[in-house]
Protein backbone atom coordinates (compact mmCIF):
# COMPACT_ATOMS: atom_id res chain seq x y z
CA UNK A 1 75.95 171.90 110.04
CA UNK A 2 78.92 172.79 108.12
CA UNK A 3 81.18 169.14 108.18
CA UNK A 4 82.16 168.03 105.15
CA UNK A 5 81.29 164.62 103.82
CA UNK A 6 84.22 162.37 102.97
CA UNK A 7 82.21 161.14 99.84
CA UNK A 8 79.07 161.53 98.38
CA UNK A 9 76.38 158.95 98.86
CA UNK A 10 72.93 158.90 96.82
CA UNK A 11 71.71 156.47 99.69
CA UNK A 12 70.38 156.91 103.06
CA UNK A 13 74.15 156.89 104.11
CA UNK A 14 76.06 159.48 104.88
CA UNK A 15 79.81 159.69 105.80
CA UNK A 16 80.63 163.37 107.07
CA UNK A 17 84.04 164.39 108.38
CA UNK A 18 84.19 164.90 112.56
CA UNK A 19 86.74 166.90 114.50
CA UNK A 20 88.12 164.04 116.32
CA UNK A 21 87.01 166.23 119.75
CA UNK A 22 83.63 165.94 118.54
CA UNK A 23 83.57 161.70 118.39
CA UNK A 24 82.01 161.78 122.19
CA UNK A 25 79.28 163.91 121.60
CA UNK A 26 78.19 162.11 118.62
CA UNK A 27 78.99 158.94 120.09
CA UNK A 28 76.40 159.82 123.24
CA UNK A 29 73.47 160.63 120.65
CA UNK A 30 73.82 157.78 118.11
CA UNK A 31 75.10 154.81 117.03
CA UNK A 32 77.94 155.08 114.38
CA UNK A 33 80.68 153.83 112.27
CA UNK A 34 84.34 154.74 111.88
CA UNK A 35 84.97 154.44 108.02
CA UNK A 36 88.51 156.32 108.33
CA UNK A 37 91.24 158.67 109.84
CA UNK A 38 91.11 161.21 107.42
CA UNK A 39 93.90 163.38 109.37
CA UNK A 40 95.58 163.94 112.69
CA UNK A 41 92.15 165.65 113.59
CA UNK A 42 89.44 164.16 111.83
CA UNK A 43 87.73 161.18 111.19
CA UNK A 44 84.89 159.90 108.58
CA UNK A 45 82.64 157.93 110.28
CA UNK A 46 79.27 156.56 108.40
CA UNK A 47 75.74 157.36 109.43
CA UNK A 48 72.39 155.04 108.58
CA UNK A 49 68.81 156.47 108.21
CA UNK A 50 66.06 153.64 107.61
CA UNK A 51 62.37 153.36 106.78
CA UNK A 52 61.75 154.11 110.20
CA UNK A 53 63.76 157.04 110.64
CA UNK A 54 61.00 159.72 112.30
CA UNK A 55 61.62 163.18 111.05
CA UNK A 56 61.80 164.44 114.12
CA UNK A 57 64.12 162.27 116.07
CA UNK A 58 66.62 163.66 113.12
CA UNK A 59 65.92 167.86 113.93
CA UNK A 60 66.38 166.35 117.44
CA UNK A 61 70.07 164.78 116.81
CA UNK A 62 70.60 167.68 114.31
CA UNK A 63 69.58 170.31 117.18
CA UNK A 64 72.21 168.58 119.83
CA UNK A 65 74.89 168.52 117.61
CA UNK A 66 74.26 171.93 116.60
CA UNK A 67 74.38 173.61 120.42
């Protein structure tokens, strides 16, 4: 979807970059972490899959964030 991650991560971690104005709308479709300000604007925040993680319940979150 175009954010940035704020490092790497081989795992099932991630840990993109958010416009600080996004924070809500991620906040009302999953649990998450703050890792970091990165800037004024943006923040790093740390996302989990696990081993029961359905495929489609992550095209779901990715559709909502994308609209």
């Amino acid at each position: 979807l175009g954010y940035p991650m704020f490092v790497e991560s081989p795992t099932n971690q991630i840990f993109p970059v958010i416009p600080n104005e996004k924070l809500s709308l991620f906040a009302s479709l999953c649990l998450y972490e703050v890792w970091g300000k990165v800037d004024d604007g943006h923040t790093a925040i740390r996302l989990v899959t696990s081993w029961a993680s359905r495929e489609e319940d992550i095209d779901a979150f990715l559709s909502a964030l994308s609209h």
